[in-house]
Protein backbone atom coordinates (compact mmCIF):
# COMPACT_ATOMS: atom_id res chain seq x y z
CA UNK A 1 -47.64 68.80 -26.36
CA UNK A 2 -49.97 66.82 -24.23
CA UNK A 3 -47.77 64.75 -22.26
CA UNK A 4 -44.10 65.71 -21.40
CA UNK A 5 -42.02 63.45 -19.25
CA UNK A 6 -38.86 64.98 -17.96
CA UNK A 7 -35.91 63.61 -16.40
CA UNK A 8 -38.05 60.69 -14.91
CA UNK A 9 -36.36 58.55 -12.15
CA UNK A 10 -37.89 55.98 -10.03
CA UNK A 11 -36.30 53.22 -8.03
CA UNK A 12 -37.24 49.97 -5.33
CA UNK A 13 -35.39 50.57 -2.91
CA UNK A 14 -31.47 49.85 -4.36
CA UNK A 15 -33.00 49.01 -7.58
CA UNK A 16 -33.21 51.77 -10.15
CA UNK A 17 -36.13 50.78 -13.01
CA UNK A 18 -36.17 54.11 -14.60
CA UNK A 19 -33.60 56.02 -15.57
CA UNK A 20 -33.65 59.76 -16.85
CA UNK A 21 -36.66 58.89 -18.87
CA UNK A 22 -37.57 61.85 -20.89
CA UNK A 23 -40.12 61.87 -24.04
CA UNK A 24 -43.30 64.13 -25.20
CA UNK A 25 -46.46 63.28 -26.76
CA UNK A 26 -48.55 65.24 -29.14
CA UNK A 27 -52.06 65.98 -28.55
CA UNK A 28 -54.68 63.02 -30.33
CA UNK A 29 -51.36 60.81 -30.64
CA UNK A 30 -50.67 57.57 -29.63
CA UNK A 31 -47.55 56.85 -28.03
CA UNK A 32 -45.85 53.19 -27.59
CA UNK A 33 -43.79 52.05 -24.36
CA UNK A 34 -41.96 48.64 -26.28
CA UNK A 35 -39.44 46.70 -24.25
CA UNK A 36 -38.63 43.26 -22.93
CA UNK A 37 -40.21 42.49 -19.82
CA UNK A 38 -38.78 44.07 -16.74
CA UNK A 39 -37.73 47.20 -18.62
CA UNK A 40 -39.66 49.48 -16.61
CA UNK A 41 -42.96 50.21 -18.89
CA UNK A 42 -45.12 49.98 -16.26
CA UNK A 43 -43.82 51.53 -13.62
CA UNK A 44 -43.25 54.60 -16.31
CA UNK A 45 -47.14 54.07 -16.68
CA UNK A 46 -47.87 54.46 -12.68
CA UNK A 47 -45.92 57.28 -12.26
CA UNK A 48 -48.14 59.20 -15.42
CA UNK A 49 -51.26 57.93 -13.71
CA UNK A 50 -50.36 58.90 -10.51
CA UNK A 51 -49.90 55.29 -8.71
CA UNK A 52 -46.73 55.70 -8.00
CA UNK A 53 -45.21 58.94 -7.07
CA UNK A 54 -41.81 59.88 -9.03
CA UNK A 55 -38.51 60.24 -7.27
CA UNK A 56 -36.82 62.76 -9.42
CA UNK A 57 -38.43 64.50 -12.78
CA UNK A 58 -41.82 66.01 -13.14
CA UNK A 59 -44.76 65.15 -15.69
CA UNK A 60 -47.15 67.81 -17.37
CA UNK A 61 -50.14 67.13 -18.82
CA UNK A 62 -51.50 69.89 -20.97
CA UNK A 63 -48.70 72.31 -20.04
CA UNK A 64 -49.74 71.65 -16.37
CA UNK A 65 -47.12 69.73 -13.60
CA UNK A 66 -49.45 66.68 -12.38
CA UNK A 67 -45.87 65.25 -10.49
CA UNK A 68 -42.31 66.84 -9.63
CA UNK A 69 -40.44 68.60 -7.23
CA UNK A 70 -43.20 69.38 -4.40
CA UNK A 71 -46.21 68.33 -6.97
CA UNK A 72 -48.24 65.23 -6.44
CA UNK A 73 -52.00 65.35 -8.45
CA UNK A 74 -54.44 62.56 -7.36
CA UNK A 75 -54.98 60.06 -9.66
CA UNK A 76 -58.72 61.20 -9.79
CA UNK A 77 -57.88 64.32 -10.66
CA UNK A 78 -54.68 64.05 -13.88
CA UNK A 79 -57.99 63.42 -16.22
CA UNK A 80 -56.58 59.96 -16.93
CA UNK A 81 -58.20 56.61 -18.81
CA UNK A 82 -56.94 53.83 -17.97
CA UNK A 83 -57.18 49.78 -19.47
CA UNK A 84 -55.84 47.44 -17.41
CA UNK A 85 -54.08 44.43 -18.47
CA UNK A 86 -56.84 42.03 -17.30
CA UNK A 87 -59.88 44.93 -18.36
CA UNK A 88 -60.35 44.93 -14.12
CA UNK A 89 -64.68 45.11 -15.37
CA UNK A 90 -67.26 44.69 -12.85
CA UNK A 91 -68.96 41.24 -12.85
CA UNK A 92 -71.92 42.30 -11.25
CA UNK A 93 -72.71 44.98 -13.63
CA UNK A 94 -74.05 44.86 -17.40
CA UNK A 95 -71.98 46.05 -20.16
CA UNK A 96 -73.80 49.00 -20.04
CA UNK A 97 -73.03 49.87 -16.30
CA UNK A 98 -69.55 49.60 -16.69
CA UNK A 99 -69.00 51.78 -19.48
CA UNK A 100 -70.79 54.46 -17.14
CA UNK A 101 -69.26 53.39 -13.76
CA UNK A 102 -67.44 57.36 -14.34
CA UNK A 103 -70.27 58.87 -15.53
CA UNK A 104 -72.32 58.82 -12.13
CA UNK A 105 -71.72 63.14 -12.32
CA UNK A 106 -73.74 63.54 -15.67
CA UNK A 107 -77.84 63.57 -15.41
CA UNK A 108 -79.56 60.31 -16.47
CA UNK A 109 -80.33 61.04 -20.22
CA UNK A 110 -76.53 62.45 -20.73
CA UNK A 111 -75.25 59.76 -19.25
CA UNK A 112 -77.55 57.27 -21.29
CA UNK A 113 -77.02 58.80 -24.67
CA UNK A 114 -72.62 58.98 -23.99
CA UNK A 115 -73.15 54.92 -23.34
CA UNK A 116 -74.86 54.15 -26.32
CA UNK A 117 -71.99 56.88 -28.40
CA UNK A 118 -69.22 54.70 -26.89
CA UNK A 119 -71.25 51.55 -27.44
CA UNK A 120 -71.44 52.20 -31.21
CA UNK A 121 -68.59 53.39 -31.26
CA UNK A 122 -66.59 50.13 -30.25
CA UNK A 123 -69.13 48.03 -31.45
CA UNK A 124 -71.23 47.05 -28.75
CA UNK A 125 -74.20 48.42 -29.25
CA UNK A 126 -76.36 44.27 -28.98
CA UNK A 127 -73.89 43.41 -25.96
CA UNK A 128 -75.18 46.66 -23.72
CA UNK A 129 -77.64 44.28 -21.40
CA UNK A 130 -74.77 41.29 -21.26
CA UNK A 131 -73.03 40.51 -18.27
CA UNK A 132 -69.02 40.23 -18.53
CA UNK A 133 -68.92 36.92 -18.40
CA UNK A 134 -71.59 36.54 -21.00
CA UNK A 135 -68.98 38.42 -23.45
CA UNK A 136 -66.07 37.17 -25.72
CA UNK A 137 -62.27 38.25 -24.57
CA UNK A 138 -62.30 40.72 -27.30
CA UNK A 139 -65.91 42.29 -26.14
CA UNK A 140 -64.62 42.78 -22.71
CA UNK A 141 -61.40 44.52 -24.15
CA UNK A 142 -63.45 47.12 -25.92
CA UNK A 143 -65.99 47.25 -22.94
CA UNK A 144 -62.59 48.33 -20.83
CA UNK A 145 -61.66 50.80 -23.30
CA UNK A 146 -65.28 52.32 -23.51
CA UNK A 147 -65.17 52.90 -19.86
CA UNK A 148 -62.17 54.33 -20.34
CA UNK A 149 -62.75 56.64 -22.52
CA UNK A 150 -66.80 57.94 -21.29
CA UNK A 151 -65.33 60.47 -18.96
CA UNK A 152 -63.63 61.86 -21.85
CA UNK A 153 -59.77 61.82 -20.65
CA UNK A 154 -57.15 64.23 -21.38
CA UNK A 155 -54.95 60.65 -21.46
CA UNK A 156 -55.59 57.30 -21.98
CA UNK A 157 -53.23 54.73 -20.82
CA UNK A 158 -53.15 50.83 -21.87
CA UNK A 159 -51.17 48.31 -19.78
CA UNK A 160 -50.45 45.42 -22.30
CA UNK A 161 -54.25 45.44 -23.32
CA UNK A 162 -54.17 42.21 -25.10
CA UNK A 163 -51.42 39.75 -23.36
CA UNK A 164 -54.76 38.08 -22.68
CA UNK A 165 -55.93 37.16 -26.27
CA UNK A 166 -55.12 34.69 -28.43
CA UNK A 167 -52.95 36.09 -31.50
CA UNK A 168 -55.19 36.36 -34.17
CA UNK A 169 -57.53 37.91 -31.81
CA UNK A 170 -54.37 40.72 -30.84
CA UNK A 171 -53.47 41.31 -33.87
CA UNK A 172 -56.83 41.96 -35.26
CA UNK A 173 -57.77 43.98 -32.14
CA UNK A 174 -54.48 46.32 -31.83
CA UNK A 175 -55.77 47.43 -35.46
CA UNK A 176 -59.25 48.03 -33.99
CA UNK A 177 -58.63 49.53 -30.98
CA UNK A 178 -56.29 52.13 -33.00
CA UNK A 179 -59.01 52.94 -35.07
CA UNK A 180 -61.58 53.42 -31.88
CA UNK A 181 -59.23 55.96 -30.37
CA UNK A 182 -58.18 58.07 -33.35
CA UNK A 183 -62.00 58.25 -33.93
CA UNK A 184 -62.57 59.26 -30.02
CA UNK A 185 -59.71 62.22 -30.78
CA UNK A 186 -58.24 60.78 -27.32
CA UNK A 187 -54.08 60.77 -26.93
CA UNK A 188 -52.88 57.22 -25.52
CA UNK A 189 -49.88 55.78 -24.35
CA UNK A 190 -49.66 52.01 -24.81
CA UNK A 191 -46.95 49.53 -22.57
CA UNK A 192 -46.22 46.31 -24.67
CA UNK A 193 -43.23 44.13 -24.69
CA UNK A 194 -44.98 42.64 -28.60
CA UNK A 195 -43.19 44.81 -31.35
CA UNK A 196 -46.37 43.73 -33.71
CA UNK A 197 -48.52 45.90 -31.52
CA UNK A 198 -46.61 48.48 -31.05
CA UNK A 199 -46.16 48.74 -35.01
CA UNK A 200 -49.93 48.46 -35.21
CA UNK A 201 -50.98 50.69 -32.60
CA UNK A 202 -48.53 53.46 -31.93
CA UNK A 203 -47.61 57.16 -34.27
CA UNK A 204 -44.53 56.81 -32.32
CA UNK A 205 -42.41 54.09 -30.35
CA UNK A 206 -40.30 54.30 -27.22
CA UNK A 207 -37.73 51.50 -26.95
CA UNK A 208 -37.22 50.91 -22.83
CA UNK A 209 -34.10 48.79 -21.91
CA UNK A 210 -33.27 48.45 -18.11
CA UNK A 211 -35.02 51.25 -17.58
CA UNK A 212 -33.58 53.54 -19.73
CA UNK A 213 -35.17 54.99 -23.32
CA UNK A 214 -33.08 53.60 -26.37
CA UNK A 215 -34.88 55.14 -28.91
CA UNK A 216 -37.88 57.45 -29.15
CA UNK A 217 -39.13 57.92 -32.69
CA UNK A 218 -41.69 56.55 -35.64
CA UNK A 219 -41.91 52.85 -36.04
CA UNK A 220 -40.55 52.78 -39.79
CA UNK A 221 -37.26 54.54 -38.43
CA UNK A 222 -37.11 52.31 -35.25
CA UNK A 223 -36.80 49.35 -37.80
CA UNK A 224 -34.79 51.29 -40.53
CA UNK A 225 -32.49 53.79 -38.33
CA UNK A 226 -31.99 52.07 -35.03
CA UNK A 227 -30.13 54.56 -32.96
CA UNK A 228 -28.09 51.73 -31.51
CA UNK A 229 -27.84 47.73 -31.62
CA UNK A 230 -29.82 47.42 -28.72
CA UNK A 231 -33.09 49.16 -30.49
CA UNK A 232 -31.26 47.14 -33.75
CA UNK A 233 -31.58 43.65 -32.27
CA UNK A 234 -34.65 43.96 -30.21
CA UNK A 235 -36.84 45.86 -33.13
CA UNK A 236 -37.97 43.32 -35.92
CA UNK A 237 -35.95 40.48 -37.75
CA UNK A 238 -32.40 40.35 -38.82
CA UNK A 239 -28.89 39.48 -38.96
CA UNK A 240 -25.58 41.04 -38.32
CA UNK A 241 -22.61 40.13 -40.78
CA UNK A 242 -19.04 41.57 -40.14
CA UNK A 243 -18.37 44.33 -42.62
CA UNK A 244 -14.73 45.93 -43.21
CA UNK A 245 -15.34 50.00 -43.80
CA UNK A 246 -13.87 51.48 -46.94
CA UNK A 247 -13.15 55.37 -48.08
CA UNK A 248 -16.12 57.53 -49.35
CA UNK A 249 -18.60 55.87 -46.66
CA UNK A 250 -18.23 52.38 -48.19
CA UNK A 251 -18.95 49.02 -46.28
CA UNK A 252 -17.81 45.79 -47.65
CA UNK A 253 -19.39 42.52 -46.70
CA UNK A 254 -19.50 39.39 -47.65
CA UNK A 255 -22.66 39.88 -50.06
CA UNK A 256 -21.12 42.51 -51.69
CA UNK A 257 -19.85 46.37 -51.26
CA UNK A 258 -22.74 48.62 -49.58
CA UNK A 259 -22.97 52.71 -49.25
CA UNK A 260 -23.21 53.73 -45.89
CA UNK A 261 -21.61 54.97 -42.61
CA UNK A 262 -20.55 53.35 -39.59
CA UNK A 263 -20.01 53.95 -35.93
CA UNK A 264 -16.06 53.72 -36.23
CA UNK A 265 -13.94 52.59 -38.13
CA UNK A 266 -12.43 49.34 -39.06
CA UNK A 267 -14.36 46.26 -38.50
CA UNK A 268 -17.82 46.48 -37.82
CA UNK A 269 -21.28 44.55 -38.42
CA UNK A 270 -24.03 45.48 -41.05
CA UNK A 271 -27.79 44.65 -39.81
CA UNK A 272 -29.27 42.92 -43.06
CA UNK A 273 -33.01 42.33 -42.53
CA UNK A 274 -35.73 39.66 -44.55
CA UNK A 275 -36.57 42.38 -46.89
CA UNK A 276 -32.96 43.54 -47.47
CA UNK A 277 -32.04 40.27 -49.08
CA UNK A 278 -33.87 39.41 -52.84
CA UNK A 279 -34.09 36.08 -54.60
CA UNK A 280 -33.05 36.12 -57.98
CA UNK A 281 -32.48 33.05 -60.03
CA UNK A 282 -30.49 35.14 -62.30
CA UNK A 283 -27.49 36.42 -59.33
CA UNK A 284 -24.35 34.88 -59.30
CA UNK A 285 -24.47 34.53 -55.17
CA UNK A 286 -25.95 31.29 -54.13
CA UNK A 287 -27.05 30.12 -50.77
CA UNK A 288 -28.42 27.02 -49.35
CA UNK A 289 -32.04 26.71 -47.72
CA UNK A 290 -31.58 25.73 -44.12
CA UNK A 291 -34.95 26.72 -43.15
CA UNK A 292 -38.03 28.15 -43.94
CA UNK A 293 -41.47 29.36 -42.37
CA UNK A 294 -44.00 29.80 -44.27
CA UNK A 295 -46.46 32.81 -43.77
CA UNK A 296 -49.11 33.18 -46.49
CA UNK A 297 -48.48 35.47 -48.99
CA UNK A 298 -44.69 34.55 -48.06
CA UNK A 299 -42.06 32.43 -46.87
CA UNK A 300 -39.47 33.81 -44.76
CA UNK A 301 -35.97 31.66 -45.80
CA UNK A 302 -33.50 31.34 -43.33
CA UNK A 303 -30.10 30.77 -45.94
CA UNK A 304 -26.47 29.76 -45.12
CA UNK A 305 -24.07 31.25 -47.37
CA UNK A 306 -20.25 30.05 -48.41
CA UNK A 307 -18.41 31.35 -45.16
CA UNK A 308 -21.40 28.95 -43.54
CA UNK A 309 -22.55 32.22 -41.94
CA UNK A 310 -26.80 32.98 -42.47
CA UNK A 311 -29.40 35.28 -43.32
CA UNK A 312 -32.81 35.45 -43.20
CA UNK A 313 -34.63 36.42 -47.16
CA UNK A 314 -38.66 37.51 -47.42
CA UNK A 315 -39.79 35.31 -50.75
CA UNK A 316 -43.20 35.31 -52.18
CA UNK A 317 -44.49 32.18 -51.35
CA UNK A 318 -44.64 31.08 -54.42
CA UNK A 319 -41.10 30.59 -54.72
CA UNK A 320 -41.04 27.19 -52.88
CA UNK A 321 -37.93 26.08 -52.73
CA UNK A 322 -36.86 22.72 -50.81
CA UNK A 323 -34.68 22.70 -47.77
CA UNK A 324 -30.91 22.23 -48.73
CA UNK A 325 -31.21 24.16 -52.41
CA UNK A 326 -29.36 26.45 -53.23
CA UNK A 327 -31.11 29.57 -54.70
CA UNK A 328 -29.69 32.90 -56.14
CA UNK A 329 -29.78 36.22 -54.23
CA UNK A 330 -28.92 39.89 -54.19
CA UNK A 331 -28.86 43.04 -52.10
CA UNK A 332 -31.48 45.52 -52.47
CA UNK A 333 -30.40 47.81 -49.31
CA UNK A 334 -32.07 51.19 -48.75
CA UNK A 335 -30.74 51.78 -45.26
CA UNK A 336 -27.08 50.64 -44.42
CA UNK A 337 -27.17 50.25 -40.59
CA UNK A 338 -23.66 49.48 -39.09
CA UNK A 339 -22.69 48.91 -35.75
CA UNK A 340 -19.02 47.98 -33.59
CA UNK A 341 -19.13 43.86 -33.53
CA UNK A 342 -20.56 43.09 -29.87
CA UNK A 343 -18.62 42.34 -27.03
């Protein structure tokens, strides 16, 4: 493992904001940090960096202790990348001159020729004379991440890289800037409280919640095997309907009888996500169209059913159906995911 975070506890004063944090992180992979806002991300994200100096736990990079019990590395010396959340770039230098700002070590014709690498290699070969200001949002993102990345870092870390792009700009981005740092063979750990990144961006997601890890696994089983409702309602799109448990692993709800297990018996609630519920004109279960958003390729339905309760059905958007119709639908669940009604 690259990175291995143990037992990691840091507090303000009376306030605790992490709490027995304790994940690993393989070499060339890129990890995720995903929770609401105040969850403790980027204080988890100091401590790796060395801003902030741990109260309990220790952190290795590379089998070696960079913070614990009587250990405190220097930032300047953990071997650490970092992007800041508003790129932090030098306006008084070209593009060029702050991709080598950590470079000053190498001699002149290294350092030139591992400025024009990173430069191709995010795409900014034409923008190397520009000033920062003289770039677009998503140029000075990837200028931020090539500086990050010349001194060739055991780690890179990203503090919500693009909260300060527009969303088609983000989303086309987080795809990019995966591709720049699997190609740079770099490990990364990313902090985002936007799911749609972290699904973009990460091999594997942590799920923060005041301060404490939910859920630390692979995106598809962080949508399809929460390990709790928490990670269940935070992670993607979907409704809970109450579900009465049956012999043999059974769970019956309203839709229909479903095979699966529970946590306890009795009543409990079954998570039913947009892609877990199918039109079909030809079902015998009809709902009524209460909403719908459409998104391209599809619209996402949000139906009432008889009891008056709802769920939410992924169509291809050429089923357009008008609001208040009443269209068939059917199960088509691969993973049951049940959970004790909430308090």
């Amino acid at each position: 493992m690259l990175l291995e975070v143990r037992n990691l506890r840091h507090a303000y004063g009376n306030h605790e904001v992490v709490v027995g944090l304790t994940f690993s992180l393989a070499r060339g992979a890129i990890g995720c940090l995903l929770g609401p806002s105040g969850g403790g991300k980027t204080t988890v994200l100091r401590c790796i960096a060395g801003f902030e100096a741990a109260q309990e736990g220790e952190i290795l990079l590379a089998g070696r202790a960079v913070s614990g019990r009587g250990v405190m590395v220097p930032p300047e010396r953990r071997r650490i990348g970092m992007v800041f959340q508003d790129y932090a770039l030098f306006p008084h230098l070209s593009v060029a001159d702050n991709i080598a700002f950590g470079l000053h070590a190498l001699p002149q014709a290294e350092r030139t020729a591992r400025v024009r690498a990173l430069a191709d290699l995010v795409g900014l070969a034409a923008a190397l004379d520009k000033y920062p200001h003289e770039t677009s949002g998503g140029q000075q993102q990837r200028v931020a991440l090539a500086r990050a990345l010349a001194p060739r870092p055991e780690l890179l870390l990203l503090d919500e890289p693009f909260s300060n792009l527009d969303i088609d700009l983000r989303e086309r981005l987080s795809l990019e800037v995966r591709d720049i740092i699997k190609a740079s063979g770099a490990t990364a750990v990313l902090v985002t409280h936007d799911q749609q990144e972290a699904f973009a961006m990460a091999d594997e997601i942590g799920v923060l919640h005041d301060g404490r890890l939910q859920q630390w696994d692979s995106p598809y089983n962080l949508y399809h095997r929460p390990a709790n409702r928490f990670v269940a309602d935070f992670v993607g799109q979907g409704v809970f309907l109450p579900a009465r448990a049956l012999p043999a692993g059974k769970l019956e709800i309203e839709l229909g009888i479903l095979q699966g297990e529970s946590q306890g018996n009795g009543e409990v609630e079954v998570l039913l996500r947009p892609d877990d519920v199918v039109h079909d004109d030809a079902a015998p279960t009809r709902a009524e169209v209460l909403h719908k958003a459409f998104r391209g390729a599809e619209i996402l339905y949000t139906l009432r059913l008889e009891s008056g309760r709802k769920v939410l059905a992924l169509v291809p958007s050429h089923h357009n159906h008008a609001l208040g119709e009443k269209i068939g639908i059917r199960l088509d669940v691969d993973h049951v995911v049940a959970f004790r009604p909430a308090n």
